[in-house]
C-alpha atoms as a PDB file:
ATOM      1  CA  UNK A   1      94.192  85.414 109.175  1.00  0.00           C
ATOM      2  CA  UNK A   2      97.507  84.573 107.013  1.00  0.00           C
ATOM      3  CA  UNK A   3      97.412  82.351 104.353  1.00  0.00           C
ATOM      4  CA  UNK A   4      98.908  79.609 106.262  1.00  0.00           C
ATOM      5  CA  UNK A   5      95.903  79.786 108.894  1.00  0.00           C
ATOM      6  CA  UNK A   6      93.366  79.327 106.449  1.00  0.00           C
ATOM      7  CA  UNK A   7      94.759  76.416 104.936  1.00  0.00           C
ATOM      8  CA  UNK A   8      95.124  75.030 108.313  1.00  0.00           C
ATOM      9  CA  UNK A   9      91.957  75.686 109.261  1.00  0.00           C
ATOM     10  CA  UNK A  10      90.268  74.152 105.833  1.00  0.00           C
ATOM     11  CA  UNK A  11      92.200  71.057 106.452  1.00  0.00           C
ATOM     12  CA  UNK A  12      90.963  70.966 110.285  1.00  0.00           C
ATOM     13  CA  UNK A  13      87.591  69.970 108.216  1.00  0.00           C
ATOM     14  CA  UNK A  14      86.234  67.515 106.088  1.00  0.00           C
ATOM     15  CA  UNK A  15      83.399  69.864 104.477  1.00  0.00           C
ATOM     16  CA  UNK A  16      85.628  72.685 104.457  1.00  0.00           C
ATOM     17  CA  UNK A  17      88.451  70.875 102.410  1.00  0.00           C
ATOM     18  CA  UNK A  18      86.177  69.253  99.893  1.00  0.00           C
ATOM     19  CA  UNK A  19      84.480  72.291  99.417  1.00  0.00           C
ATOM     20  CA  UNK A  20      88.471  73.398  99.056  1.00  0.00           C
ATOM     21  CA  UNK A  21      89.317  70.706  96.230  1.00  0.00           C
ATOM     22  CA  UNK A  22      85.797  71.780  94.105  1.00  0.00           C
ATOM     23  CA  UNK A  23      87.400  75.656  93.683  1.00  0.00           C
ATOM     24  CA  UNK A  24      89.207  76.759  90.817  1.00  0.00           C
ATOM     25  CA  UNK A  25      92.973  78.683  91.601  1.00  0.00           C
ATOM     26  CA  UNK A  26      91.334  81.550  91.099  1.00  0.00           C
ATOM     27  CA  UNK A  27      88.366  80.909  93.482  1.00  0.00           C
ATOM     28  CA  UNK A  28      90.714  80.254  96.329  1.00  0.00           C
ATOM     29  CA  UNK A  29      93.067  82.823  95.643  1.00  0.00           C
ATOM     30  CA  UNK A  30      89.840  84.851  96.534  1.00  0.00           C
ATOM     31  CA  UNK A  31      89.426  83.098  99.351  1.00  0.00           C
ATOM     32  CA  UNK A  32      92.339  83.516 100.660  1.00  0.00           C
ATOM     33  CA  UNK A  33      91.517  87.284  99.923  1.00  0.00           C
ATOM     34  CA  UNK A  34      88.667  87.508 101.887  1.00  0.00           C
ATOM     35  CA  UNK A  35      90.070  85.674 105.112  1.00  0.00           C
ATOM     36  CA  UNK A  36      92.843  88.148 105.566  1.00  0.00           C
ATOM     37  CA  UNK A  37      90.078  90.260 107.347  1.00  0.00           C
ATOM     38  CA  UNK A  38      87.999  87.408 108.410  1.00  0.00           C
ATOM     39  CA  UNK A  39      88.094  85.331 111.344  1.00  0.00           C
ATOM     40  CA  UNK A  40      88.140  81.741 110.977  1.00  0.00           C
ATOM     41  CA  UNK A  41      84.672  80.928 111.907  1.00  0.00           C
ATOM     42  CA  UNK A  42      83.677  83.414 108.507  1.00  0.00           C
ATOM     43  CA  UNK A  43      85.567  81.106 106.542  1.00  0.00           C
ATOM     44  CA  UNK A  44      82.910  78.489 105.716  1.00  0.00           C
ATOM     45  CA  UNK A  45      80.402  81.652 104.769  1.00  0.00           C
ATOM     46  CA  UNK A  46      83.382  83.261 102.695  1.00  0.00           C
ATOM     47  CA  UNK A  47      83.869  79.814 100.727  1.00  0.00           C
ATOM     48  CA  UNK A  48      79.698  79.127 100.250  1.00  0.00           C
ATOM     49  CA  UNK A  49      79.575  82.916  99.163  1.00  0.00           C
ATOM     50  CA  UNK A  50      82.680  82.108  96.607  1.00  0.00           C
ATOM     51  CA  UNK A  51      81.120  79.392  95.107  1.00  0.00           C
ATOM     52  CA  UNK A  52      77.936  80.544  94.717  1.00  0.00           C
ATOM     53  CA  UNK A  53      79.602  83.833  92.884  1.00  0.00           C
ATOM     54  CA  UNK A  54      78.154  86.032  95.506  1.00  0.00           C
ATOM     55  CA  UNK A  55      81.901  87.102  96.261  1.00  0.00           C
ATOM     56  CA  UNK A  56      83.590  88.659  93.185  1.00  0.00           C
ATOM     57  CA  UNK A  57      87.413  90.014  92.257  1.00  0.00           C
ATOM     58  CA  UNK A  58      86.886  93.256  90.672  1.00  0.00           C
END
């Protein structure tokens, strides 16, 4: 997915987009990341993973 989709798709959802507000820039810049690859039903796995710090920028 682009950039662009995964914002659109975290707005399409309430959980997803407060989940969204509670990252850091850097968090969802790895987000963001990880979706490029992803499809959009990964996306609320890749943002649970992020915020738990099982998904890490190296």
């Amino acid at each position: 997915m682009t950039p662009n989709q995964v914002i659109y798709h975290i707005h399409q959802s309430r959980e997803l987009e407060k989940s969204w507000r509670e990252l850091t820039d850097t968090q969802k810049r790895e987000v963001i990341k990880e979706c490029e690859t992803a499809e959009d039903k990964d996306l609320e796995m890749i943002i649970s993973e992020v915020v738990d710090g099982q998904r890490r920028l190296f």
